[in-house]
C-alpha atoms as a PDB file:
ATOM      1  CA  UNK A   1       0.000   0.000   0.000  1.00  0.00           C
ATOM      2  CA  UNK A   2       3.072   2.595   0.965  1.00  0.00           C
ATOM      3  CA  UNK A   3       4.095   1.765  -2.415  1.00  0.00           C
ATOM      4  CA  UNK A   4       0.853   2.853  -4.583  1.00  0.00           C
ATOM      5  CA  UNK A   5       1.300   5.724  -6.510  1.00  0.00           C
ATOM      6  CA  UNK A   6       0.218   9.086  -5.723  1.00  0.00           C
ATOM      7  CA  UNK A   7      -0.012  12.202  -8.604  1.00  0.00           C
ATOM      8  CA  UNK A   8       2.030  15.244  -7.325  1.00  0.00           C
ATOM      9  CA  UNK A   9       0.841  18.662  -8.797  1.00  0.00           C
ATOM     10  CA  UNK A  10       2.928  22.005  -8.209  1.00  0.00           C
ATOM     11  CA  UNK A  11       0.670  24.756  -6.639  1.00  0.00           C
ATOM     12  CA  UNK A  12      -0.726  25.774 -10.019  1.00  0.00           C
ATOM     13  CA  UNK A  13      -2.373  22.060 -10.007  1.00  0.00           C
ATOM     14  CA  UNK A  14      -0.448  21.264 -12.903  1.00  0.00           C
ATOM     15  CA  UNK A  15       0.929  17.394 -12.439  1.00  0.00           C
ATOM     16  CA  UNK A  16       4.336  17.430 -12.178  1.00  0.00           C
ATOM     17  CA  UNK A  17       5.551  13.863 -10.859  1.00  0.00           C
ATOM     18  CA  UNK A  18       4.126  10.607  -8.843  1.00  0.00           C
ATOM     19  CA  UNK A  19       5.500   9.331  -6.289  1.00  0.00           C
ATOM     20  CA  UNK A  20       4.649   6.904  -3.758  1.00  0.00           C
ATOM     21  CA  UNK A  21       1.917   7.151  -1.024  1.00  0.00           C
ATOM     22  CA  UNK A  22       4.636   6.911   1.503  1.00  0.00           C
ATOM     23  CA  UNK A  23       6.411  10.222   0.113  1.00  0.00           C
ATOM     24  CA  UNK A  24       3.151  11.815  -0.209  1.00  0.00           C
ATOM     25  CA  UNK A  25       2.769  10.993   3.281  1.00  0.00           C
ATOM     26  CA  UNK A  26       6.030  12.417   4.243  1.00  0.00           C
ATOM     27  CA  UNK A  27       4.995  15.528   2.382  1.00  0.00           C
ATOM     28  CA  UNK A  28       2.261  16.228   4.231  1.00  0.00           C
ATOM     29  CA  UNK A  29       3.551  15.583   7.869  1.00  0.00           C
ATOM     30  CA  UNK A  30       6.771  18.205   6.949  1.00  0.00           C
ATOM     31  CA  UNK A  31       3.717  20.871   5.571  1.00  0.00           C
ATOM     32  CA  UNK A  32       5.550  20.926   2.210  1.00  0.00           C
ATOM     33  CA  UNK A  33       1.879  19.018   0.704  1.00  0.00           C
ATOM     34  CA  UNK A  34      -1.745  18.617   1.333  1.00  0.00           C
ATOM     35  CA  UNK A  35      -3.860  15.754  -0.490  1.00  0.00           C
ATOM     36  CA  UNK A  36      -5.979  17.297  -2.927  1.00  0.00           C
ATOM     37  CA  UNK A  37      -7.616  13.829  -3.473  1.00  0.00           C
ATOM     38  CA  UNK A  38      -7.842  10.987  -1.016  1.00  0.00           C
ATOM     39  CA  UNK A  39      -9.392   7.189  -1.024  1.00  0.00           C
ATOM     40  CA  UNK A  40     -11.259   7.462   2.404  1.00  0.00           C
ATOM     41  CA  UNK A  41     -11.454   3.297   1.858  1.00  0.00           C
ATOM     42  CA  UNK A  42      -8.027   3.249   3.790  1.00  0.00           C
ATOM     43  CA  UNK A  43      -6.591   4.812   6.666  1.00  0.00           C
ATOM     44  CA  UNK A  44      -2.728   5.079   7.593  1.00  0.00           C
ATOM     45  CA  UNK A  45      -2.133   4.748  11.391  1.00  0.00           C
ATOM     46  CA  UNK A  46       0.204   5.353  13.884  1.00  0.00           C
ATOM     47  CA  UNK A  47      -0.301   5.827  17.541  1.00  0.00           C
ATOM     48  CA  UNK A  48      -0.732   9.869  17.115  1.00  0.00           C
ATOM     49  CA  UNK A  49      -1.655  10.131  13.347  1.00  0.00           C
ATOM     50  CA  UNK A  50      -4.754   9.129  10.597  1.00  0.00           C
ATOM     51  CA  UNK A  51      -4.392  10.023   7.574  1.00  0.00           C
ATOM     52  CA  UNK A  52      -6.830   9.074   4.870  1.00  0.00           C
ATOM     53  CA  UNK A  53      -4.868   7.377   1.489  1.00  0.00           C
ATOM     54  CA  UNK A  54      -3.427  10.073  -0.449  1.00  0.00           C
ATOM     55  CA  UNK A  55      -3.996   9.755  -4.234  1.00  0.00           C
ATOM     56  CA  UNK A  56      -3.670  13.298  -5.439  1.00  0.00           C
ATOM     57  CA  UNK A  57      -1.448  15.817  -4.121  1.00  0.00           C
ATOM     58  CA  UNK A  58      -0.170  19.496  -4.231  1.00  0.00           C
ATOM     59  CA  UNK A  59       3.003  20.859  -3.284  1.00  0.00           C
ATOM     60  CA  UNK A  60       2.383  24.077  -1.545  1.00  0.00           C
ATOM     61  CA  UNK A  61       5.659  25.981  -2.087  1.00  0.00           C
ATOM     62  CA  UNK A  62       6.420  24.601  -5.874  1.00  0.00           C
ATOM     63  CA  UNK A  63       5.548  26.844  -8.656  1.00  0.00           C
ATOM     64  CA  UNK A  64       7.707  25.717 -11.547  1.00  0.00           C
ATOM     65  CA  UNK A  65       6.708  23.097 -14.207  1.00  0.00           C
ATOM     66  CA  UNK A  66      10.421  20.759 -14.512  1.00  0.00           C
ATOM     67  CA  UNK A  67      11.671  21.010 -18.084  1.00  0.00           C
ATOM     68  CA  UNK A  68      12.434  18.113 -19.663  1.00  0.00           C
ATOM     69  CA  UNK A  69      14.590  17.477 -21.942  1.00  0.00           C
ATOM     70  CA  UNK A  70      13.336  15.440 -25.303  1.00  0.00           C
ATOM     71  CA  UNK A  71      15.037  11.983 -25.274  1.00  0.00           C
ATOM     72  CA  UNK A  72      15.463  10.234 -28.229  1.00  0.00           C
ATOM     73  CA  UNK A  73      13.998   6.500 -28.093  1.00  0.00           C
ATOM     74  CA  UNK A  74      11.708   4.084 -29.431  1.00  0.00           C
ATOM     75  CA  UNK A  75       8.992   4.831 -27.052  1.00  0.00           C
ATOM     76  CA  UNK A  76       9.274   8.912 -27.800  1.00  0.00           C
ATOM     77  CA  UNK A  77       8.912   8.491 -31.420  1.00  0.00           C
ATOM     78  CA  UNK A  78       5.879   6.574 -31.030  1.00  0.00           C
ATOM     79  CA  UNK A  79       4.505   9.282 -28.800  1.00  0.00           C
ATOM     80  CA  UNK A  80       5.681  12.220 -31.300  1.00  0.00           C
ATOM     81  CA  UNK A  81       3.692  10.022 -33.844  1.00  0.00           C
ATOM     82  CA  UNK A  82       0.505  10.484 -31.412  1.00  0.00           C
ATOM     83  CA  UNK A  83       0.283   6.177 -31.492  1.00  0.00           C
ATOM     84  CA  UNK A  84      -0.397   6.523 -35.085  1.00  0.00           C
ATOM     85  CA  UNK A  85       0.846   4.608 -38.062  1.00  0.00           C
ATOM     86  CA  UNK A  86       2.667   7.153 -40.488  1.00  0.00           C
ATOM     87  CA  UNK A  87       2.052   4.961 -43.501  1.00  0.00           C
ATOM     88  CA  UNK A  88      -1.622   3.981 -42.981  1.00  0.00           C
ATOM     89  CA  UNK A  89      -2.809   6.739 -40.576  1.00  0.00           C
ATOM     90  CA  UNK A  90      -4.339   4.473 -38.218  1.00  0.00           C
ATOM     91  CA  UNK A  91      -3.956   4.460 -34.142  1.00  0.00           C
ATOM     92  CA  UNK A  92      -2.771   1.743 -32.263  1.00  0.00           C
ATOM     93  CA  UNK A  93      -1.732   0.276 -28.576  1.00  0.00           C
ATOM     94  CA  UNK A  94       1.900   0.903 -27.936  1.00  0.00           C
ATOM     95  CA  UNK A  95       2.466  -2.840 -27.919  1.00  0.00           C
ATOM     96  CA  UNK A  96       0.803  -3.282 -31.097  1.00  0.00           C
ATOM     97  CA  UNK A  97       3.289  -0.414 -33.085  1.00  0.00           C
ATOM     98  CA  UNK A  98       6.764  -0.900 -34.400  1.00  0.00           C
ATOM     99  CA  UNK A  99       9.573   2.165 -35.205  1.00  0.00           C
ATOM    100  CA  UNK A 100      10.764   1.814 -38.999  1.00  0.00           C
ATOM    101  CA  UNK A 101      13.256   2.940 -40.795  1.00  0.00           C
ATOM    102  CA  UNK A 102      12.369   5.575 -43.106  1.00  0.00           C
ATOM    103  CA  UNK A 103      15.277   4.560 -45.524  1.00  0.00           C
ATOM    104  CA  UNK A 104      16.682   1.038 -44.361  1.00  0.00           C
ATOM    105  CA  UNK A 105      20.130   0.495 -42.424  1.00  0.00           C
ATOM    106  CA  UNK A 106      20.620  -2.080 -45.146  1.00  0.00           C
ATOM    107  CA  UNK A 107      20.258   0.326 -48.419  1.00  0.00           C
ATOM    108  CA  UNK A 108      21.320   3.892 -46.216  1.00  0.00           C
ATOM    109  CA  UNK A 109      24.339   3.501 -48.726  1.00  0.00           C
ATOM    110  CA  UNK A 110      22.610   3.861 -51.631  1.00  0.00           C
ATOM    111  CA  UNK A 111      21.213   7.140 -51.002  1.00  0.00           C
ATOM    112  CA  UNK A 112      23.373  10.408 -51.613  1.00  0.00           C
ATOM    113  CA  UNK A 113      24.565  12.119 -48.607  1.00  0.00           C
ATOM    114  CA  UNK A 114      22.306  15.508 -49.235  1.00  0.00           C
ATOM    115  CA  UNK A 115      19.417  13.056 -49.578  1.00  0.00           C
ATOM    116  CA  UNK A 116      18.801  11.524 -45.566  1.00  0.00           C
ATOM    117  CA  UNK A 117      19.103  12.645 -42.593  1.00  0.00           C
ATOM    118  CA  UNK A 118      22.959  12.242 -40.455  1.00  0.00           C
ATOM    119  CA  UNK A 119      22.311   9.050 -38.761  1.00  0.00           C
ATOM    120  CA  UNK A 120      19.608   6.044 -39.685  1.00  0.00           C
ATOM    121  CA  UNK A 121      18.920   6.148 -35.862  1.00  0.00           C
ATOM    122  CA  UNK A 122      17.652   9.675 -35.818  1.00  0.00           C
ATOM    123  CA  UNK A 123      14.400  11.481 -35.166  1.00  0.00           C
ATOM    124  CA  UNK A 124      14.332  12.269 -38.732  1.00  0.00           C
ATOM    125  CA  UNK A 125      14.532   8.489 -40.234  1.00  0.00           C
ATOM    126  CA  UNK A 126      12.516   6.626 -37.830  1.00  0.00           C
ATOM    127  CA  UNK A 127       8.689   6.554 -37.596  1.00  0.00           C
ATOM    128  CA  UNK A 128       5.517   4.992 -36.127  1.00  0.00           C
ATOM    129  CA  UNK A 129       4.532   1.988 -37.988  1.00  0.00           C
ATOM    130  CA  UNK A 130       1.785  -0.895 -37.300  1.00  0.00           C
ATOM    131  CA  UNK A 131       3.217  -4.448 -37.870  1.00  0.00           C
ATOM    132  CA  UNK A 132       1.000  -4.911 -41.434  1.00  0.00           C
ATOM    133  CA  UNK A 133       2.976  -1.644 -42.944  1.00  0.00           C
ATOM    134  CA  UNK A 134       6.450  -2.085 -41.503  1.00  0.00           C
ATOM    135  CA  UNK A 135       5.931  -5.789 -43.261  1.00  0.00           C
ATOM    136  CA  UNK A 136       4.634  -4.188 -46.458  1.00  0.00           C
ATOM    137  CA  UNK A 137       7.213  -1.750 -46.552  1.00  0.00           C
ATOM    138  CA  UNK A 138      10.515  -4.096 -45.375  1.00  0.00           C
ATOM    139  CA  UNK A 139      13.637  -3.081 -46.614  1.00  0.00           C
ATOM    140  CA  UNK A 140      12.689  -0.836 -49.765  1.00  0.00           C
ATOM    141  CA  UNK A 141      12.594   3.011 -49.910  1.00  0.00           C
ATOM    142  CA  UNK A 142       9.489   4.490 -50.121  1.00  0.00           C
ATOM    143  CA  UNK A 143       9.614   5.208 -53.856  1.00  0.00           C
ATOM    144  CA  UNK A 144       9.767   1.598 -54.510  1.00  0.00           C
ATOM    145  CA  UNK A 145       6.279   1.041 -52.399  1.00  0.00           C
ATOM    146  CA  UNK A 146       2.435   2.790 -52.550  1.00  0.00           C
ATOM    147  CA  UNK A 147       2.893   3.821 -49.103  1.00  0.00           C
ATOM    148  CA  UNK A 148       3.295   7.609 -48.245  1.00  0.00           C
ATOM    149  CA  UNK A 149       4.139   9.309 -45.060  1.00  0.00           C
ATOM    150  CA  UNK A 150       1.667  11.321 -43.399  1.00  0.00           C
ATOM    151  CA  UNK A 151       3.882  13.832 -42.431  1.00  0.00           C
ATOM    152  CA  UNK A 152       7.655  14.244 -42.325  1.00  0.00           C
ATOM    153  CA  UNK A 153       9.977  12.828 -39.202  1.00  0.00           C
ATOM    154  CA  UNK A 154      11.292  15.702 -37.238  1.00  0.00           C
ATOM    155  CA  UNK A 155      12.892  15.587 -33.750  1.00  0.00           C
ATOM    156  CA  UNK A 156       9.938  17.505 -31.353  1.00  0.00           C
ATOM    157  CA  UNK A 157      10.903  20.560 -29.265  1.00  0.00           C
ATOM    158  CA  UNK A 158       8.266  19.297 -26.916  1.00  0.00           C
ATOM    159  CA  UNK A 159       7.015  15.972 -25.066  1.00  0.00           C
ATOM    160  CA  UNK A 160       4.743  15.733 -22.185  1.00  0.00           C
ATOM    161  CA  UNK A 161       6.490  15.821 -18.985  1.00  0.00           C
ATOM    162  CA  UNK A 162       4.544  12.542 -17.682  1.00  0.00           C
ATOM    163  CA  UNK A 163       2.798   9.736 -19.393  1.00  0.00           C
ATOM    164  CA  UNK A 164      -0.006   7.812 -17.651  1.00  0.00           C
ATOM    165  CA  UNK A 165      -2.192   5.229 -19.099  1.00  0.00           C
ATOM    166  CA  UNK A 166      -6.068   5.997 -19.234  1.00  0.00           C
ATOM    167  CA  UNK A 167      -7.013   2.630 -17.195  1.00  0.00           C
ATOM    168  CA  UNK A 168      -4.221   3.637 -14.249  1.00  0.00           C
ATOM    169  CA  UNK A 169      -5.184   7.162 -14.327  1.00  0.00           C
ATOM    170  CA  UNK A 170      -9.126   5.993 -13.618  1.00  0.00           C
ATOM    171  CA  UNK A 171      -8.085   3.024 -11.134  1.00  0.00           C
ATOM    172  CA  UNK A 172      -6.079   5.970  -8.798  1.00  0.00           C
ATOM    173  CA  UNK A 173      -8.843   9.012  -9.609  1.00  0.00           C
ATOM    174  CA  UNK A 174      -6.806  11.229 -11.514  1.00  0.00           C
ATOM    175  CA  UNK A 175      -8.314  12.018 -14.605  1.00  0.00           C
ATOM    176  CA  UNK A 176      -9.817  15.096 -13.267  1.00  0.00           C
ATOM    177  CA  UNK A 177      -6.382  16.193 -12.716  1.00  0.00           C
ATOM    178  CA  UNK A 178      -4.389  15.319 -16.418  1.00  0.00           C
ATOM    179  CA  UNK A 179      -5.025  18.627 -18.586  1.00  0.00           C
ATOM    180  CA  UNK A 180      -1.922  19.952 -18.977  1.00  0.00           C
ATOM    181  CA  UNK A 181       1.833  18.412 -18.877  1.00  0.00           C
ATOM    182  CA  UNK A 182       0.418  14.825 -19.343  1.00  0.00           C
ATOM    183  CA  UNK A 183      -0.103  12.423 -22.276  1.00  0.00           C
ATOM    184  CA  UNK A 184      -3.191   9.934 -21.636  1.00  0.00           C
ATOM    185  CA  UNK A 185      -2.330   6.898 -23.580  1.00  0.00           C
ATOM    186  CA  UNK A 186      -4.732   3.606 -23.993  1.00  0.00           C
ATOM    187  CA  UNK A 187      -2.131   0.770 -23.427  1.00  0.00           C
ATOM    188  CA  UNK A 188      -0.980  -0.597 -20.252  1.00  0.00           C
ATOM    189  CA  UNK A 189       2.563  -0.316 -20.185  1.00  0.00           C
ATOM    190  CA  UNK A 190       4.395  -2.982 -17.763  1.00  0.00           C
END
């Protein structure tokens, strides 16, 4: 139970972090927190102290919203692709997408130097793909298939500082709480 989690907003109620109930916790006795959301199902006791489950809390002497610094990664370019398939323009689980090479390790050499990107591990040569258009596509250039992208491969100046799955953020009560800073996303990640 110490270990569920617990959202953390700064005091503009913008989310910011989770951390565990037993941080939260620890928040709130040192005054640097109060729960903004509780589950009044459980109670942590001690011989001087109740305190009702925190599930939401704010920080009451944090105004800042943590930059973060755009990593690349598998995972980010599926989330600067908004879950989508470039080629067919469909959405889809995390689980169920791939990342493809725009133009494929095993032909980069064919292609002239002013023609692709610096690396073929870049933001600019890797994309969202579902499994039935990375297999369509393989190891040819675009040229050579019907498929088109739906929009060019950039590297983003901006992610989401957290990312919470929809099914976690209703178990815990938080949806209420995910405008801003956050990207909601369908699949359960493990």
């Amino acid at each position: 139970m110490l270990d569920s989690p617990v959202l953390t907003l700064n005091s503009s109620m913008i989310p910011i972090d989770i951390c565990n109930v037993k941080e939260a916790v620890t928040l709130q006795i040192l005054n640097k927190a109060e729960a903004v959301k509780v589950d009044e199902n459980y109670v942590i006791r001690s011989q001087y102290l109740s305190i009702p489950l925190p599930r939401v809390i704010m920080l009451l002497n944090f105004h800042r919203i943590p930059r973060k610094k755009v990593v690349y990664s598998r995972l980010n370019i599926i989330y600067r692709d908004d879950m989508r398939c470039q080629y067919c323009g469909k959405r889809f689980k995390i689980d169920e997408l791939t990342v493809d090479h725009v133009i494929p390790i095993s032909r980069w050499d064919e292609i002239p130097p002013s023609k692709k990107p610096e690396s073929p591990n870049s933001w600019e040569n890797q994309v969202a793909a579902c499994r039935r258009c990375n297999a369509i596509k393989g190891n040819k250039l675009l040229e050579e298939t019907h498929l088109k992208l739906l929009k060019q491969p950039v590297e983003p100046k901006y992610m989401p500082y957290l990312v919470i799955s929809k099914q976690k953020a209703k178990q815990y009560g938080w949806l209420e709480f995910l405008n801003y800073n956050v990207r909601i996303i369908e699949a359960i990640q493990t």
